[in-house]
N, C-alpha and C. Protein backbone atom coordinates (compact mmCIF):
# COMPACT_ATOMS: atom_id res chain seq x y z
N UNK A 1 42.97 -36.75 33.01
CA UNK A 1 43.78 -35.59 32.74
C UNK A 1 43.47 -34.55 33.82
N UNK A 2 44.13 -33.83 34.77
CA UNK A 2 44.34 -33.23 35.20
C UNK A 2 43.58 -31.69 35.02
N UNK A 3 43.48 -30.35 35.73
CA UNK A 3 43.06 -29.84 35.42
C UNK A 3 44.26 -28.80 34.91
N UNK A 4 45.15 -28.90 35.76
CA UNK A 4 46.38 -28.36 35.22
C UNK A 4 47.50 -29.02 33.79
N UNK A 5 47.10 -30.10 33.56
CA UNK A 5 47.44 -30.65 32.02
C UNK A 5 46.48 -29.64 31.09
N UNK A 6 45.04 -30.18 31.24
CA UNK A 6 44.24 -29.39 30.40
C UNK A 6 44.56 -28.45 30.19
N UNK A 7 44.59 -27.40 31.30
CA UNK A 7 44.81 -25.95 30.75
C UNK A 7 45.79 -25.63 30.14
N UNK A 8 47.67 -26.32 30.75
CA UNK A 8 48.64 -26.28 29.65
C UNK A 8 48.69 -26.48 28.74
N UNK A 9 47.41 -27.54 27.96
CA UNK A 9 47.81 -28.38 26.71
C UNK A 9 46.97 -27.20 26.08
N UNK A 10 45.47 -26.83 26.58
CA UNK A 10 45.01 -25.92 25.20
C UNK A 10 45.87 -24.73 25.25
N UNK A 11 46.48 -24.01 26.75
CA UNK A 11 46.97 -22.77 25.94
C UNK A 11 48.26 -23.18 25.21
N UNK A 12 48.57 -23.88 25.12
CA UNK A 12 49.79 -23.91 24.27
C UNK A 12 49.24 -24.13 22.82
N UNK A 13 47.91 -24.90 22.78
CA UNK A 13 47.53 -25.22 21.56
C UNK A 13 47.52 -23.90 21.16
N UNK A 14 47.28 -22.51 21.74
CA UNK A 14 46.68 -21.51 21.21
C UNK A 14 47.95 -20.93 20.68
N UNK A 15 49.31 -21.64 21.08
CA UNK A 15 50.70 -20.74 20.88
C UNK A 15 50.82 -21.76 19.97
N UNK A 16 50.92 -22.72 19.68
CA UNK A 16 51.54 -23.79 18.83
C UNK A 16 50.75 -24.04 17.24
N UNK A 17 49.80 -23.96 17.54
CA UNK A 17 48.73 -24.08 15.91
C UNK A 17 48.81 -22.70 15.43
N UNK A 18 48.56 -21.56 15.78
CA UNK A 18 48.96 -20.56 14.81
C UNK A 18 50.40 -19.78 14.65
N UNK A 19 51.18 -20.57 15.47
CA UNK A 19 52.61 -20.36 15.15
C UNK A 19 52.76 -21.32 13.65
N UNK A 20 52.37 -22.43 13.94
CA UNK A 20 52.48 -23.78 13.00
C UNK A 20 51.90 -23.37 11.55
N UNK A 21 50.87 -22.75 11.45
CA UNK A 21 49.89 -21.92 10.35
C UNK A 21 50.91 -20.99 9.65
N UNK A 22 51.84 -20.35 10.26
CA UNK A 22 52.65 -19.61 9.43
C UNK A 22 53.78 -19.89 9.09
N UNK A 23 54.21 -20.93 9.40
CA UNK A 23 55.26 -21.67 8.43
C UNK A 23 55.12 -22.95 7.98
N UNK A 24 53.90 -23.74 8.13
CA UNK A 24 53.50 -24.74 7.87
C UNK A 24 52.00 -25.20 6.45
N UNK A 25 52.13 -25.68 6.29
CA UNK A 25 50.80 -26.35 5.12
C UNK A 25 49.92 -26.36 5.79
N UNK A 26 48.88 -25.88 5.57
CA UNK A 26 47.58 -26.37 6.15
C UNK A 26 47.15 -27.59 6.22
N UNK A 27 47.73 -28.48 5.75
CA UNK A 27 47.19 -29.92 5.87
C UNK A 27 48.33 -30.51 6.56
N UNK A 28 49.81 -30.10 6.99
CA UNK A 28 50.93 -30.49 8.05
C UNK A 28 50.34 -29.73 9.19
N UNK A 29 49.72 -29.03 9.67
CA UNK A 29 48.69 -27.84 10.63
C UNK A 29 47.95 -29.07 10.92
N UNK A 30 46.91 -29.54 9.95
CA UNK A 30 45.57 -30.52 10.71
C UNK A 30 46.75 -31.78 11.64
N UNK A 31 47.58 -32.12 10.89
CA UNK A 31 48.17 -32.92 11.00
C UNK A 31 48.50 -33.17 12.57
N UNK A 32 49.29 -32.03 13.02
CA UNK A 32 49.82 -31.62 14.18
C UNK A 32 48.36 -31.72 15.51
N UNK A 33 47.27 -30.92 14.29
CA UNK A 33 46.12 -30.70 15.60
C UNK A 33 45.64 -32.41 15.91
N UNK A 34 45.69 -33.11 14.73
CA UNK A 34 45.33 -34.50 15.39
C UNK A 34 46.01 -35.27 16.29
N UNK A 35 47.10 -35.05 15.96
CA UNK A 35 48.49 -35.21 17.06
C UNK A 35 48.21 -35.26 18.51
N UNK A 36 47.73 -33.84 18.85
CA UNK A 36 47.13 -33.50 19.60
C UNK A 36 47.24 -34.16 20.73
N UNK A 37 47.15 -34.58 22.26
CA UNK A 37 47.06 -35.28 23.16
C UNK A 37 44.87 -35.24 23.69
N UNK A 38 44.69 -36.21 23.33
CA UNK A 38 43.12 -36.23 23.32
C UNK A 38 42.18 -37.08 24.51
N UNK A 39 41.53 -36.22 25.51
CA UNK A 39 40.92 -37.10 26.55
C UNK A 39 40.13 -37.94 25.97
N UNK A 40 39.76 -39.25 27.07
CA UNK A 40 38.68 -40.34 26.44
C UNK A 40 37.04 -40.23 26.50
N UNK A 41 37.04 -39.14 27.79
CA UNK A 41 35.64 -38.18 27.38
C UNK A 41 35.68 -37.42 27.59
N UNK A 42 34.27 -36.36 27.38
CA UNK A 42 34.44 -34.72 27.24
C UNK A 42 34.84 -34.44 28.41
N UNK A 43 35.87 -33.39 28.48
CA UNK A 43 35.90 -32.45 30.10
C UNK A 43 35.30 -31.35 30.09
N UNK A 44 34.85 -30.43 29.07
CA UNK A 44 34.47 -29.47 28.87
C UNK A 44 33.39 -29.43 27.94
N UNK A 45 32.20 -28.53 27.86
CA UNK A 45 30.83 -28.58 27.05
C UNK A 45 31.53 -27.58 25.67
N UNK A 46 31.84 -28.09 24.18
CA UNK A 46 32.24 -27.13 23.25
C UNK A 46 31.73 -26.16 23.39
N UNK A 47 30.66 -25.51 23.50
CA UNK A 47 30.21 -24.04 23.15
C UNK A 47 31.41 -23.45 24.59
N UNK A 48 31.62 -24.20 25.88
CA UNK A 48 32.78 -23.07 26.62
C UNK A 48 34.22 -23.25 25.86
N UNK A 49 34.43 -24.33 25.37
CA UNK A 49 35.62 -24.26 24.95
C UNK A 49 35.71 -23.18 23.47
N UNK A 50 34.49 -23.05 23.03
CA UNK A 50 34.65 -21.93 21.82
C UNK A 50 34.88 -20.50 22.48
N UNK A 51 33.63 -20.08 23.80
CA UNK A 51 34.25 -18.90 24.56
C UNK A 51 35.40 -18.87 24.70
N UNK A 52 36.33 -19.92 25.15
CA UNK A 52 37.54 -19.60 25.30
C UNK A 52 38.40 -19.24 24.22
N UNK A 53 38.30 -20.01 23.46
CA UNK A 53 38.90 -19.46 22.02
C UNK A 53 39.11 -18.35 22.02
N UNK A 54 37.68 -17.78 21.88
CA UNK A 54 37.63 -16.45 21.63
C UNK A 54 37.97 -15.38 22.33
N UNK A 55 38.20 -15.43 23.58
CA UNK A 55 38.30 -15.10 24.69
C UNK A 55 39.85 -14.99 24.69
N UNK A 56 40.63 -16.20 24.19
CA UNK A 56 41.92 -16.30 24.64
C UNK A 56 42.89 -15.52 23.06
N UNK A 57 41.85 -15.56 21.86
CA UNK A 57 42.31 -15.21 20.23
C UNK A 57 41.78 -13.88 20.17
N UNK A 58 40.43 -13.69 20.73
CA UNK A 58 39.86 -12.79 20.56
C UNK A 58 40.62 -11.13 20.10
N UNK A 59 41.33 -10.62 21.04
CA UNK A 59 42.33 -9.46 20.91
C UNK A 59 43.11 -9.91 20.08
N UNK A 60 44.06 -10.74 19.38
CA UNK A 60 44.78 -10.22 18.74
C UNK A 60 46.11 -10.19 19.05
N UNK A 61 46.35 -10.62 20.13
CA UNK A 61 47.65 -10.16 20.94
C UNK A 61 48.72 -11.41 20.75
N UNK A 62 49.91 -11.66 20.50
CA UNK A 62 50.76 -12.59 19.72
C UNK A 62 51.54 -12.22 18.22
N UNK A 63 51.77 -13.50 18.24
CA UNK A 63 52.47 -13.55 17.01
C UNK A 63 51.18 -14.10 15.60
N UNK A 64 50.18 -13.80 16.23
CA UNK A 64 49.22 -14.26 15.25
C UNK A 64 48.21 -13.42 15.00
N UNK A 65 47.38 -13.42 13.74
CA UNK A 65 46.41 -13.05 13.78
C UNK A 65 45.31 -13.52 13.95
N UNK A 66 44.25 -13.31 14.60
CA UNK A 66 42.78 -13.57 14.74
C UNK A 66 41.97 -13.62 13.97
N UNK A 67 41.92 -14.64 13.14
CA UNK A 67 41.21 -15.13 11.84
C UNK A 67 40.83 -15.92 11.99
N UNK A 68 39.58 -16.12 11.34
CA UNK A 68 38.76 -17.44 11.36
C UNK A 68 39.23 -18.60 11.02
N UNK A 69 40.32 -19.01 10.45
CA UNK A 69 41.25 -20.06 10.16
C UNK A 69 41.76 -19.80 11.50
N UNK A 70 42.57 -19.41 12.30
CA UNK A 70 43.57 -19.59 13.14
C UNK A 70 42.81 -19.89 14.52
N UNK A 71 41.51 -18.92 14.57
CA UNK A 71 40.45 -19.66 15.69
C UNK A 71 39.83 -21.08 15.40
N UNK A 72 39.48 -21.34 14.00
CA UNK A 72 38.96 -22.59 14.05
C UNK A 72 39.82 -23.90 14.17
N UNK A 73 41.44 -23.67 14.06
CA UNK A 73 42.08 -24.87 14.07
C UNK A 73 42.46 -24.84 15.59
N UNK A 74 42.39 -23.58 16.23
CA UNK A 74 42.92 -23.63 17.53
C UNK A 74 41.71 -24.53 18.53
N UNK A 75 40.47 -24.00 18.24
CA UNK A 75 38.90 -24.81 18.60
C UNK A 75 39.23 -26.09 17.83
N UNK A 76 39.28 -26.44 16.96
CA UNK A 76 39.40 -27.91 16.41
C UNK A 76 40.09 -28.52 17.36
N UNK A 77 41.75 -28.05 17.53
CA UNK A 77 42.57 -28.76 18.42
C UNK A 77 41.80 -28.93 19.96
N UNK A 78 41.30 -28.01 20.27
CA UNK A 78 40.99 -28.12 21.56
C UNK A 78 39.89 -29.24 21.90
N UNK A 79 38.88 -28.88 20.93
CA UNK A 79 37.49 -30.07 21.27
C UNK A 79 38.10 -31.42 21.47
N UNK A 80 38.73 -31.52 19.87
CA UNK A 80 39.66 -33.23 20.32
C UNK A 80 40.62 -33.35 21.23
N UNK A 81 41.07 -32.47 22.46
CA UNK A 81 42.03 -32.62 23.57
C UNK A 81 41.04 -32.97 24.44
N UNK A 82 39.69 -32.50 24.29
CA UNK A 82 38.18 -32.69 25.69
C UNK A 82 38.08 -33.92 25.01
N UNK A 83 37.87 -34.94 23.92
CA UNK A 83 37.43 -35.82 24.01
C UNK A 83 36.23 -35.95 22.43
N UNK A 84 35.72 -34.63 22.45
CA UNK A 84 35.40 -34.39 20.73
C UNK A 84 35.72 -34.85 19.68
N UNK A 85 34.33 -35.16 18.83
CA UNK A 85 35.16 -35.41 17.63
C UNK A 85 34.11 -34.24 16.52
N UNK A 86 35.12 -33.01 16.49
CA UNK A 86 35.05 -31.95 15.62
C UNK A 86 35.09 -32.21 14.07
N UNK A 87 35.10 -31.54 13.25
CA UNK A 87 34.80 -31.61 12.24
C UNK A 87 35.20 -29.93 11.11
N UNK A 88 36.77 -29.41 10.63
CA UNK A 88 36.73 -28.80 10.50
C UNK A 88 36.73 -28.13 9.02
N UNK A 89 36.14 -27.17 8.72
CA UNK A 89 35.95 -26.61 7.58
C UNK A 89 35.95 -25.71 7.05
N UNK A 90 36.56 -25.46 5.52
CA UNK A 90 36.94 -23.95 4.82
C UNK A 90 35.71 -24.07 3.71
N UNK A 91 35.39 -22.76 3.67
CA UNK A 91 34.26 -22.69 2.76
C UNK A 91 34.63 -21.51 1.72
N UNK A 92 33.54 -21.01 0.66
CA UNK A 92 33.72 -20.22 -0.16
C UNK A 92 32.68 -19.73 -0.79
N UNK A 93 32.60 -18.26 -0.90
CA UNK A 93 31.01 -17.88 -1.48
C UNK A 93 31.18 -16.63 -2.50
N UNK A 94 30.86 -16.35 -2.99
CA UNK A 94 30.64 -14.99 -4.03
C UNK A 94 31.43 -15.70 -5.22
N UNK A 95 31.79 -14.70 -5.93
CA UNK A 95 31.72 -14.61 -7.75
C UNK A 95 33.37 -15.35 -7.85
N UNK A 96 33.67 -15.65 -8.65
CA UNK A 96 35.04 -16.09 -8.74
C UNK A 96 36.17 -15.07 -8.35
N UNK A 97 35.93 -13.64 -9.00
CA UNK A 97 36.89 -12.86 -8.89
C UNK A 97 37.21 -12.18 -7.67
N UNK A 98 35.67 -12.35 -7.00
CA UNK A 98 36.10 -11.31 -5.45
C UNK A 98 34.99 -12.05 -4.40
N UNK A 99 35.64 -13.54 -4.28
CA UNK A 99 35.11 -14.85 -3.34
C UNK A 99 35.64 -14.39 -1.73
N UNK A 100 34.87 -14.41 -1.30
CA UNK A 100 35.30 -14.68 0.31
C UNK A 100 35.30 -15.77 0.77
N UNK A 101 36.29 -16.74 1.70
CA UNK A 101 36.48 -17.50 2.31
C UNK A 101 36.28 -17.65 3.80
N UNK A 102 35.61 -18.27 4.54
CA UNK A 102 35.67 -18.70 5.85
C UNK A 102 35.95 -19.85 6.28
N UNK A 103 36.45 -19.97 7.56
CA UNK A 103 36.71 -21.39 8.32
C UNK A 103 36.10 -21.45 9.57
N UNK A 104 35.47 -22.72 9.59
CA UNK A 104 34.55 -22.92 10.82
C UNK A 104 34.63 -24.60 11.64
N UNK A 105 34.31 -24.60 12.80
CA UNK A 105 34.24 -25.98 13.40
C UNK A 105 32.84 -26.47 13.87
N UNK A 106 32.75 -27.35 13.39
CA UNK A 106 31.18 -28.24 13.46
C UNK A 106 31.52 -29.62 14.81
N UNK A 107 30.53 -29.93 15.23
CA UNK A 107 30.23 -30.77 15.92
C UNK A 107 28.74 -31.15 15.31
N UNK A 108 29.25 -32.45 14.78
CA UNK A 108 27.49 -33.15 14.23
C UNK A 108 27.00 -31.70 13.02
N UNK A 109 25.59 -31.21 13.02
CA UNK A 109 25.22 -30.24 12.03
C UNK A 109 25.12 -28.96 12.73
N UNK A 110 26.32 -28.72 13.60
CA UNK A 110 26.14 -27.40 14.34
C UNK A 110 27.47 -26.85 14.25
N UNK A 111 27.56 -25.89 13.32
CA UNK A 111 29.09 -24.83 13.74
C UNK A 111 29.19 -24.12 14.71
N UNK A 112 30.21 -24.13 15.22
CA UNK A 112 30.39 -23.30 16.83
C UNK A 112 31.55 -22.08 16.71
N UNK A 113 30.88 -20.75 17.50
CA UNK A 113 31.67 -20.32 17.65
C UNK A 113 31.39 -19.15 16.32
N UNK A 114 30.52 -18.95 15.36
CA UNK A 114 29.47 -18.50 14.76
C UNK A 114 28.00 -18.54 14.70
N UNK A 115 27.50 -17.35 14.54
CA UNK A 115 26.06 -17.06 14.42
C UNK A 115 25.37 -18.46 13.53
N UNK A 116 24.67 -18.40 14.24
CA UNK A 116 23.54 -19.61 13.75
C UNK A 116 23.46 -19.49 11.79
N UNK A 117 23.80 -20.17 11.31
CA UNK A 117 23.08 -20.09 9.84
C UNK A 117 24.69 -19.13 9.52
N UNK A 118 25.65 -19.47 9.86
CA UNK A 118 26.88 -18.37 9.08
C UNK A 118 27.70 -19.44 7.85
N UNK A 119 27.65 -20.60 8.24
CA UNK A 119 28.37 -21.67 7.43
C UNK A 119 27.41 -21.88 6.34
N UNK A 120 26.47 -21.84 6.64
CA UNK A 120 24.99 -22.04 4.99
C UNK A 120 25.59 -21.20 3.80
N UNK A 121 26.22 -19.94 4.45
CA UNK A 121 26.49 -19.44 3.22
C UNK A 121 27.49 -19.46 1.89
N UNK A 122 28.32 -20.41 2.84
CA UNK A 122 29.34 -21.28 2.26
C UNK A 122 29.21 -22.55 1.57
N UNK A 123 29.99 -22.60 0.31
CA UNK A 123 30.24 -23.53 -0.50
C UNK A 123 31.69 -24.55 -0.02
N UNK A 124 32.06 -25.65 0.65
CA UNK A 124 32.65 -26.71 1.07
C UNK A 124 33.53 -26.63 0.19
N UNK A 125 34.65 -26.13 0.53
CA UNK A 125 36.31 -26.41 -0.09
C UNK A 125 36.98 -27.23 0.47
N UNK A 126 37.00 -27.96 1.66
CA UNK A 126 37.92 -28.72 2.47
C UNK A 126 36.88 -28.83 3.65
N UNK A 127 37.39 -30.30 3.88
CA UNK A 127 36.51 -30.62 5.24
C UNK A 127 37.44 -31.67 5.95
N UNK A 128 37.60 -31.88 6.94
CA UNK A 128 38.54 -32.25 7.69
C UNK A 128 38.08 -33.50 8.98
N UNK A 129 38.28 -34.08 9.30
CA UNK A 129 37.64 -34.58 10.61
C UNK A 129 38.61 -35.84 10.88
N UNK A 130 38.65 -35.80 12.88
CA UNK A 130 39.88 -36.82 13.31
C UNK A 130 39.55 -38.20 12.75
């Protein structure tokens, strides 16, 4: 893959998965990210492809918002375009009535793209992997 494929395919991933998130199911969303066009080994080390994420989601700027769901499926899509095999997940913590939710992407027992120890605090609602 090219270096100029690569870069077209994730930024579009970054236009196409959270466009897809707002009129789509979250599980027609994974669907699409597996879809995905996926190298046969890594081109990139995940922790840069999470900078980028963030880097590229970070502001806010689009038709999307910058949420931990919309960064982690956009990082999901991307690791498996390098050749990754990610692992993605929605979690859930506090009292029934006023629960907070997060979404995060793992490689093996390491979430990326959050503070060390941020997914522990979460209880496993959905887990995902190509």
């Amino acid at each position: 893959m090219s270096r100029t494929t690569e870069r077209a395919l994730a930024l579009s991933a970054t236009i196409v998965v959270p466009m897809a998130l707002r009129f789509l199911s979250l599980r027609t969303v994974l669907a699409i990210c597996d879809w995905w066009p996926a190298a046969r080994h890594p081109l990139h080390a995940p922790h840069a492809l999470a900078a980028r994420v963030r880097r590229w989601l970070g502001r806010g700027r689009g038709p999307w918002a910058s949420t931990c769901l919309t960064r982690s499926l956009v990082l999901y899509t991307m690791l498996r375009q390098h050749g990754h095999r990610p692992r993605f997940t929605v979690g859930v913590t506090g009292p029934e009535v006023r629960f907070s939710a997060h979404a995060w992407v793992s490689l093996g027992d390491t979430a990326l793209g959050d503070p060390r120890g941020t997914a522990d605090a979460y209880t496993h609602l959905l887990s995902h992997s190509a």
